[in-house]
Protein backbone atom coordinates (compact mmCIF):
# COMPACT_ATOMS: atom_id res chain seq x y z
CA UNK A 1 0.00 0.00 0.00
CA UNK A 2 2.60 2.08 0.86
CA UNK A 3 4.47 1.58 -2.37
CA UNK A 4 1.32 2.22 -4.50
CA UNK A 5 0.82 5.65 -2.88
CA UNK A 6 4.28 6.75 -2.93
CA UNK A 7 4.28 6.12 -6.79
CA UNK A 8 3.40 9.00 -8.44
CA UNK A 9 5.58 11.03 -5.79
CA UNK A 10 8.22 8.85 -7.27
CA UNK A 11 7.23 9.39 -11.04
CA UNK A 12 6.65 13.18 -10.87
CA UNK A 13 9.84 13.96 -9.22
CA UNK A 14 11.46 11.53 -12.05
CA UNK A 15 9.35 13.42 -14.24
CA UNK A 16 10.10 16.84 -13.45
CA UNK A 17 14.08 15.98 -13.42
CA UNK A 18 13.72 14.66 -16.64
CA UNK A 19 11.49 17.62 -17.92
CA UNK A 20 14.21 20.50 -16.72
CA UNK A 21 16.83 18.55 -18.41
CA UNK A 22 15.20 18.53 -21.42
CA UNK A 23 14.86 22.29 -20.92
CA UNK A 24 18.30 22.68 -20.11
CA UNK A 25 19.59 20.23 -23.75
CA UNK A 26 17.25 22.52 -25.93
CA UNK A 27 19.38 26.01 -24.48
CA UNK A 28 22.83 24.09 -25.07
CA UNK A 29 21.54 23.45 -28.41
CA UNK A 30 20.31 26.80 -29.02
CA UNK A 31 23.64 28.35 -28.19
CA UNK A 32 25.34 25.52 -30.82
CA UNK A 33 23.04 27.21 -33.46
CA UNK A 34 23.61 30.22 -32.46
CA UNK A 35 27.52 29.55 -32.69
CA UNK A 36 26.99 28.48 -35.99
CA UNK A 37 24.92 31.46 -37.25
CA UNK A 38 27.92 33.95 -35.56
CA UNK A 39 30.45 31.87 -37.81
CA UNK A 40 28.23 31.38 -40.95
CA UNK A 41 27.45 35.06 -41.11
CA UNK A 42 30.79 36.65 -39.96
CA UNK A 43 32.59 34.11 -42.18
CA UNK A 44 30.52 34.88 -45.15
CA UNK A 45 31.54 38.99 -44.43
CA UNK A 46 34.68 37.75 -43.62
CA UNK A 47 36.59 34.38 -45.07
CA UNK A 48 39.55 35.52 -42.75
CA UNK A 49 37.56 34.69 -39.86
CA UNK A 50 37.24 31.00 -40.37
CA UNK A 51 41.31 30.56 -41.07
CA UNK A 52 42.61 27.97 -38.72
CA UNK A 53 44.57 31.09 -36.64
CA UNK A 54 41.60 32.66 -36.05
CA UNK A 55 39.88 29.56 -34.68
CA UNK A 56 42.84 29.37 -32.54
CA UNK A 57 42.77 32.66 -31.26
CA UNK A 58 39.14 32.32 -30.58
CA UNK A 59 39.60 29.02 -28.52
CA UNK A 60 42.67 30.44 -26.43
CA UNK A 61 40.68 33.45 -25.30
CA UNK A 62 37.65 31.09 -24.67
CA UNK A 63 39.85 28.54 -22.91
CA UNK A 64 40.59 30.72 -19.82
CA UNK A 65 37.22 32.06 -19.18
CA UNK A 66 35.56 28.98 -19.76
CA UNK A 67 37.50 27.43 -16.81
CA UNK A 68 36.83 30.19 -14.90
CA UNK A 69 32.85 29.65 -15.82
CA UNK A 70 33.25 25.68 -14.63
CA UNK A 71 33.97 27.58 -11.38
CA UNK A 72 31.89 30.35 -11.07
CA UNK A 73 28.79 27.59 -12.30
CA UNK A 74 29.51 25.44 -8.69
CA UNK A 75 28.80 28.46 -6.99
CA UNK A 76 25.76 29.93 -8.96
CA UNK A 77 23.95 26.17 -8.78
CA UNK A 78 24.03 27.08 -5.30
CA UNK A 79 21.98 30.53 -6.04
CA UNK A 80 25.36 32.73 -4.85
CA UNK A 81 28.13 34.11 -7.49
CA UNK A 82 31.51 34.83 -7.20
CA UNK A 83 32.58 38.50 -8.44
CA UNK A 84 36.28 38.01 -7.27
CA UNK A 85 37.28 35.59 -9.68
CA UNK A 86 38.70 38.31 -11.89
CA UNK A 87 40.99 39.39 -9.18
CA UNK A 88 41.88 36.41 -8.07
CA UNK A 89 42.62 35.33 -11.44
CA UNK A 90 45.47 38.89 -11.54
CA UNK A 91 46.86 38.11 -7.98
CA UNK A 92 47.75 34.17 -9.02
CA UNK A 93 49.06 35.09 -12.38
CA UNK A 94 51.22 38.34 -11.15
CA UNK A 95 52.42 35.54 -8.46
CA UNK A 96 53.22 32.65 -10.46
CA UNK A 97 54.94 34.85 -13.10
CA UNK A 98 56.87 36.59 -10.34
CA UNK A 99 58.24 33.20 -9.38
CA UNK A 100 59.17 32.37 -12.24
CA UNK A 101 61.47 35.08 -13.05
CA UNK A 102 62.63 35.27 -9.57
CA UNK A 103 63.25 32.02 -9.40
CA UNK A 104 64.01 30.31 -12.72
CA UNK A 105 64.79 26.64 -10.97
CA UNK A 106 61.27 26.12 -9.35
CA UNK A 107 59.84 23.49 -11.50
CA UNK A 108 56.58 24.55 -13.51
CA UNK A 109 54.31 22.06 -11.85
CA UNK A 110 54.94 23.46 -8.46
CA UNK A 111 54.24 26.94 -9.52
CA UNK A 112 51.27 25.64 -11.23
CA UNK A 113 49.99 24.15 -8.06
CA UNK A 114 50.66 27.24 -6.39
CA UNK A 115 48.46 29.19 -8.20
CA UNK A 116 45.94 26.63 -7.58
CA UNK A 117 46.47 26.92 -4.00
CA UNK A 118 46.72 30.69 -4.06
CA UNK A 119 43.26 30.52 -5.38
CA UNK A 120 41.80 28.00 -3.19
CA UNK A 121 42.93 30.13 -0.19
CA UNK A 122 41.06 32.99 -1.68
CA UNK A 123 37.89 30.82 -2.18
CA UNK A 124 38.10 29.56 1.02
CA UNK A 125 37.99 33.00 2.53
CA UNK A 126 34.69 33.99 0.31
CA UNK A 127 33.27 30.82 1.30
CA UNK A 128 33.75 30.97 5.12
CA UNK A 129 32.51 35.13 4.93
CA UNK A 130 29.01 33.50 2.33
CA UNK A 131 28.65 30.04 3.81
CA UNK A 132 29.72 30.55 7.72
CA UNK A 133 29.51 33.95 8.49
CA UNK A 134 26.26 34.29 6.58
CA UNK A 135 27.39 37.49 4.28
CA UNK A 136 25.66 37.83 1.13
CA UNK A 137 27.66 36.33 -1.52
CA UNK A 138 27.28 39.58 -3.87
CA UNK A 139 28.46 41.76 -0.71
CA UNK A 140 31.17 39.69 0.60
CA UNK A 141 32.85 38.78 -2.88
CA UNK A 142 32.46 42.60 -4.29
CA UNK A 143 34.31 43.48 -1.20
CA UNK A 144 37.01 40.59 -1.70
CA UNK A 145 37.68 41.63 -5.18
CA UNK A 146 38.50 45.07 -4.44
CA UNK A 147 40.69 43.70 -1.46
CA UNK A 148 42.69 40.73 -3.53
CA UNK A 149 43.31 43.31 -6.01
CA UNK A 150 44.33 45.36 -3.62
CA UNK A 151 46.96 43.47 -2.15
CA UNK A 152 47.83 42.47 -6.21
CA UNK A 153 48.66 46.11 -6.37
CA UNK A 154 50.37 46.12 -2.90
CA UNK A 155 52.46 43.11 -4.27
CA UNK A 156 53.57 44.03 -7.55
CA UNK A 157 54.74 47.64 -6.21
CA UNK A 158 54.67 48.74 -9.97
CA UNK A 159 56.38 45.94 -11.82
CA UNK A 160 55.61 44.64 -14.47
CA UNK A 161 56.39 40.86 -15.17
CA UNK A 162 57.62 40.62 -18.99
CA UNK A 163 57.83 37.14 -21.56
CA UNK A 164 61.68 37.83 -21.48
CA UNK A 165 61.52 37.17 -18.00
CA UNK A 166 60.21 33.85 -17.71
CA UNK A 167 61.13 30.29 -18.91
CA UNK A 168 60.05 29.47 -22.44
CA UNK A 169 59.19 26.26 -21.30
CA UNK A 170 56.46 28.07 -19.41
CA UNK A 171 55.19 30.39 -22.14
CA UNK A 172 54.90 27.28 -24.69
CA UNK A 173 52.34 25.79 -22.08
CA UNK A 174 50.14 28.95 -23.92
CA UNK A 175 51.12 28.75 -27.55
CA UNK A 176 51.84 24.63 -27.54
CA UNK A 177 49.31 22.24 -29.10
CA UNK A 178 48.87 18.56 -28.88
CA UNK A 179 47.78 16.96 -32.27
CA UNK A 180 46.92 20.19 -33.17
CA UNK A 181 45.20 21.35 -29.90
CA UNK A 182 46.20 24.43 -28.09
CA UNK A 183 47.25 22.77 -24.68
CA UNK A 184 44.84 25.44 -22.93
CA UNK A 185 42.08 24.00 -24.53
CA UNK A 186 42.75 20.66 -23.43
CA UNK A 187 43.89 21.84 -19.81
CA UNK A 188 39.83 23.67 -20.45
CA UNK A 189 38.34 20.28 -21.50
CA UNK A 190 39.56 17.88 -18.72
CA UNK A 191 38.41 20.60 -16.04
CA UNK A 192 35.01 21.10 -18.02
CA UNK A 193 34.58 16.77 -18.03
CA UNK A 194 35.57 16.09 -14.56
CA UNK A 195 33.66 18.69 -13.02
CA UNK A 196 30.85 17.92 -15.32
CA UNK A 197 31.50 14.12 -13.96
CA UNK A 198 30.95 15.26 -10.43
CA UNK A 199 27.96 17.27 -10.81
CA UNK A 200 25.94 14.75 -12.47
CA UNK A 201 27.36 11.05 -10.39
CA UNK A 202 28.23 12.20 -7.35
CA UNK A 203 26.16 12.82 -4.40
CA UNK A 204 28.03 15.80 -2.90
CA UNK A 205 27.14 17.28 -6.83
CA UNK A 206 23.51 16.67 -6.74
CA UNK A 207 23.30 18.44 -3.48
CA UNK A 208 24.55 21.71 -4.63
CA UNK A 209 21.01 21.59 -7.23
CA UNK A 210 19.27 21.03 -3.95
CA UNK A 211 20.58 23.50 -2.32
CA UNK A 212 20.01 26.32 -4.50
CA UNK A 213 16.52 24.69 -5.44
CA UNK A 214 15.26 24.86 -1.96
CA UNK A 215 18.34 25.90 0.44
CA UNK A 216 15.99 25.59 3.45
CA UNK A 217 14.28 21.90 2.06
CA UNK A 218 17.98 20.67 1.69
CA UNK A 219 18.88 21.53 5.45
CA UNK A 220 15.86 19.61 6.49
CA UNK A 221 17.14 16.76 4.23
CA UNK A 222 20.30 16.92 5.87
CA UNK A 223 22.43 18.09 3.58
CA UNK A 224 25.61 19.59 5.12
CA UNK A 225 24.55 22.96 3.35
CA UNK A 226 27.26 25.39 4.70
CA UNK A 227 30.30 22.79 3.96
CA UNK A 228 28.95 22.43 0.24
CA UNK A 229 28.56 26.09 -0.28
CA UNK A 230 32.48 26.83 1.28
CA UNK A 231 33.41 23.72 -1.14
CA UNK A 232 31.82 25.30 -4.07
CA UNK A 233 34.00 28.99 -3.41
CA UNK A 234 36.90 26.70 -3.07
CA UNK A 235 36.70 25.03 -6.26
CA UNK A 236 35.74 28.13 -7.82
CA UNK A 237 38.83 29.71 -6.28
CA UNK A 238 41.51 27.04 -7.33
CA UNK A 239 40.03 27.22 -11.12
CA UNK A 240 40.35 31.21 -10.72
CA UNK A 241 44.26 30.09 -9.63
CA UNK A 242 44.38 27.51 -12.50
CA UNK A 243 42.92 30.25 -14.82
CA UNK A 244 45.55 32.53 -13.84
CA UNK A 245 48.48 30.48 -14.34
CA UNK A 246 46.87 30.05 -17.94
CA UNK A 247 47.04 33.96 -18.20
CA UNK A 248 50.60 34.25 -17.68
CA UNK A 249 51.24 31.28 -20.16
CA UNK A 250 49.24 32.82 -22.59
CA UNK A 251 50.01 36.47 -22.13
CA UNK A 252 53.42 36.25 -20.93
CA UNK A 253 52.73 40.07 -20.15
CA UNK A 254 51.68 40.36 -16.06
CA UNK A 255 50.73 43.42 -13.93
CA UNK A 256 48.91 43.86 -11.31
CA UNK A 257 46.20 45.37 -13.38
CA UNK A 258 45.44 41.52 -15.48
CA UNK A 259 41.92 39.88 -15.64
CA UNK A 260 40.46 43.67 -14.67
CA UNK A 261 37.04 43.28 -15.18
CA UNK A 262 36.43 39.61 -16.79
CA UNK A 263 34.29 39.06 -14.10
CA UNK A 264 31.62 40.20 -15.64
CA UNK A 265 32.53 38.18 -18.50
CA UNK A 266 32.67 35.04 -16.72
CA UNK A 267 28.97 35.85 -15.31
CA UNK A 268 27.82 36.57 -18.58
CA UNK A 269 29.24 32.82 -19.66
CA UNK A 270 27.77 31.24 -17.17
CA UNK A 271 23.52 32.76 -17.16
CA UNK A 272 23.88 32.88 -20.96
CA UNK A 273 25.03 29.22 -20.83
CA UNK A 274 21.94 28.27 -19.09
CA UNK A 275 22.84 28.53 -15.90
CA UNK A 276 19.82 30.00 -13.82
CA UNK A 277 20.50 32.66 -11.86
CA UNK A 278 18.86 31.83 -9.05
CA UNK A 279 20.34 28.70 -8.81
CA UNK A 280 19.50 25.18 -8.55
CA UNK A 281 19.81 24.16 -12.24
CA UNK A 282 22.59 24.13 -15.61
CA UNK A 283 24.96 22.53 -16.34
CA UNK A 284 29.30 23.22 -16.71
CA UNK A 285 28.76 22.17 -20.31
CA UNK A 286 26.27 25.22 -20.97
CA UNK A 287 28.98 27.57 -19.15
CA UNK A 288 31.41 26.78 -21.31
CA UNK A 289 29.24 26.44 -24.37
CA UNK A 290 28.15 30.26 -23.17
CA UNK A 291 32.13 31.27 -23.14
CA UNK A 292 33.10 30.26 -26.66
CA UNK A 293 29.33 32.20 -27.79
CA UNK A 294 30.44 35.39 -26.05
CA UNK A 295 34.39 35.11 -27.08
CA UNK A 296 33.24 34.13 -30.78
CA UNK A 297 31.32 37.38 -30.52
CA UNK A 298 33.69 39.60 -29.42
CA UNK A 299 36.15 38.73 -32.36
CA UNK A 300 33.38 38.70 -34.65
CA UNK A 301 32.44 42.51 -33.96
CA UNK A 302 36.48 42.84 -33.90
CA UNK A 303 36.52 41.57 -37.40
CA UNK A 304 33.28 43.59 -38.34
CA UNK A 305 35.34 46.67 -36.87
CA UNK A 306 32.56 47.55 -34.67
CA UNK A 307 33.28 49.58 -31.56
CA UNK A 308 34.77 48.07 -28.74
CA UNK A 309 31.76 49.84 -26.69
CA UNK A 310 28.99 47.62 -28.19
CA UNK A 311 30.51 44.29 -27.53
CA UNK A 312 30.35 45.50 -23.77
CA UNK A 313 26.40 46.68 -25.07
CA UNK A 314 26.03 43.20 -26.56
CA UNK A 315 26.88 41.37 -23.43
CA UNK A 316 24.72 42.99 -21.33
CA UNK A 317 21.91 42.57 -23.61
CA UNK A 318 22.96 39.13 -23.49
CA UNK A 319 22.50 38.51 -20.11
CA UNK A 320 19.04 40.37 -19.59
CA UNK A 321 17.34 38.36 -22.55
CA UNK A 322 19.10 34.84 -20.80
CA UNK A 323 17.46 36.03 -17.10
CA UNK A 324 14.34 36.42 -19.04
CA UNK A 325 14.42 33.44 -20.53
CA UNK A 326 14.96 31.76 -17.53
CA UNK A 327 12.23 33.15 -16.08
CA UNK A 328 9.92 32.38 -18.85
CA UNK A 329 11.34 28.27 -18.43
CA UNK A 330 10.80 28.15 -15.29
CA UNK A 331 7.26 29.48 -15.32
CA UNK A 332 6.23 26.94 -17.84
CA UNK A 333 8.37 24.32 -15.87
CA UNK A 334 6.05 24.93 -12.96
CA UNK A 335 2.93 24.45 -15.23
CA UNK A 336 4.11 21.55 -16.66
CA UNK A 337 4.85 20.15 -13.48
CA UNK A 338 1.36 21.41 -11.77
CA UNK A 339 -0.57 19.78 -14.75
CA UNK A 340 1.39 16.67 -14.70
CA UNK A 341 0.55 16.33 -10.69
CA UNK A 342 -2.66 17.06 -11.27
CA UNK A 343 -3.31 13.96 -13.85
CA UNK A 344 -1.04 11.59 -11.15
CA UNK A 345 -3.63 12.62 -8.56
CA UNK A 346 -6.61 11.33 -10.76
């Protein structure tokens, strides 16, 4: 008896899983067509566009904020964001690049993993301030970006960090390919599937949907909601470190002034991917997806020699019309859902 009664409860939460990932496959696909519209078009104006160099370029410049959007995605899920990604993405790469000139005999890995744990350490700080202390993750992470840009600024003293400076087995980490792949893009790839992994197979993943579904529902359920949330800044913080280490490889230029801004950028990514902003559902694969749209764009309107100004325009556009649309999903999400409960009952 008990089985009977608990099965439509069974089939509608089934249901409505399977319903908002069929939501969430029909954006991915819409931002594949729209990819291919962006290079049709722009191609068509332009033949220069599609050379193989381009496409390079284009992928590079993706590669970096698409890792950063793998991060910032964890912490969105959990209906938070991360504005000091940019930041922490300047005070990494300043530091690993400083090392490296400094210090010519520290082997790349280490400074690599340095970065990573430079970055960590500044997640972990945003996460104990969102998750522990119970600051609002837009107040305490505006106020962390100013500060780890801050001490950037504090560190670099006005030096600049210069290709000449550091080991060209370092700076071929950013122009390097395997079988014809920048090595970014693969470094990009194995963070986008392993993270992508975890969301969907592991249990501590699925919690982070639950918690920014229903944060207070997922405390009842006993989900250890302010370790998951601190977890989340921490990963997002170590890809920001990651991410910055790809900056100096790819750059080889380094102030204390790199990354300004591609915050914004990275939060664009991530709700034009299909992320929701209020959290709870997307996917790492839409993030990224959203990063090459928004990169491809930028170099398109480069191309098209339209002003700088309107890509910023374009972006923010961008994001309003994804919210929207959002909005509009999950409203006929809900229906969906109430009409489907509605025929279990009968």
């Amino acid at each position: 008896m008990t089985t009977t009664a608990n099965r439509p409860e069974v089939s509608l939460r089934t249901g409505g899983r399977g319903l908002v990932d069929r939501v969430g496959r029909v954006r991915e696909l819409g931002i594949v067509a729209a990819l291919a519209v962006l290079f049709g078009i722009t191609g068509a104006v332009n033949p220069e566009f599609l050379s193989l160099d381009s496409l390079r370029d284009i992928l590079l410049n993706s590669a970096i904020i698409a890792t950063l959007a793998v991060g910032q995605t964890l912490v969105v899920i959990t209906r938070n964001v991360d504005l000091s990604v940019s930041s922490v993405v300047g005070l990494s790469a300043f530091g690993g690049a400083l090392i490296l000139a400094d210090q010519p005999g520290v082997p790349i890995a280490v400074v690599v993993a340095g970065c990573v744990l430079l970055g960590a350490l500044c997640g972990a700080l945003n996460g104990l301030l969102v998750g522990a202390a119970g600051v609002p993750a837009l107040v305490a992470t505006l106020g962390t970006l100013y500060a780890f840009r801050g001490i950037d600024y504090a560190w670099a003293g006005g030096r600049q960090v210069n290709a000449a400076d550091m080991p060209e087995s370092f700076l071929s980490l950013g122009s390097g390919s395997l079988l014809g792949i920048p090595l970014l893009v693969l470094a990009a790839v194995v963070v986008l599937l392993a993270v992508g992994w975890m969301l969907r197979n592991l249990r501590s993943g699925r919690e982070l949907y639950a918690i920014g579904s229903n944060p207070a529902a997922a405390v009842l359920a006993g989900i250890p909601v302010r370790k998951r949330v601190i977890t989340a800044f921490v990963a997002s913080g170590a890809l920001a470190g990651l991410a910055g280490a790809m900056w100096a490889a790819r750059f080889g230029t380094v102030d204390a002034a790199a990354a300004t801004g591609k915050e914004l950028d990275v939060i664009a990514a991530v709700v034009v991917g299909g992320v929701a902003i209020f959290g709870g559902s997307g996917t790492v694969y839409g993030a990224a997806l959203g990063a090459l749209l928004l990169t491809g764009i930028s170099s398109a309107l480069a191309v098209l020699r339209v002003d700088a100004l309107a890509q910023t325009a374009i972006n923010g556009a961008l994001i309003i019309a994804a919210i929207v649309l959002d909005r509009l999903l999950a409203l006929r999400v809900a229906a969906a859902l109430r009409r489907r409960r509605y025929r279990d009952a009968r």
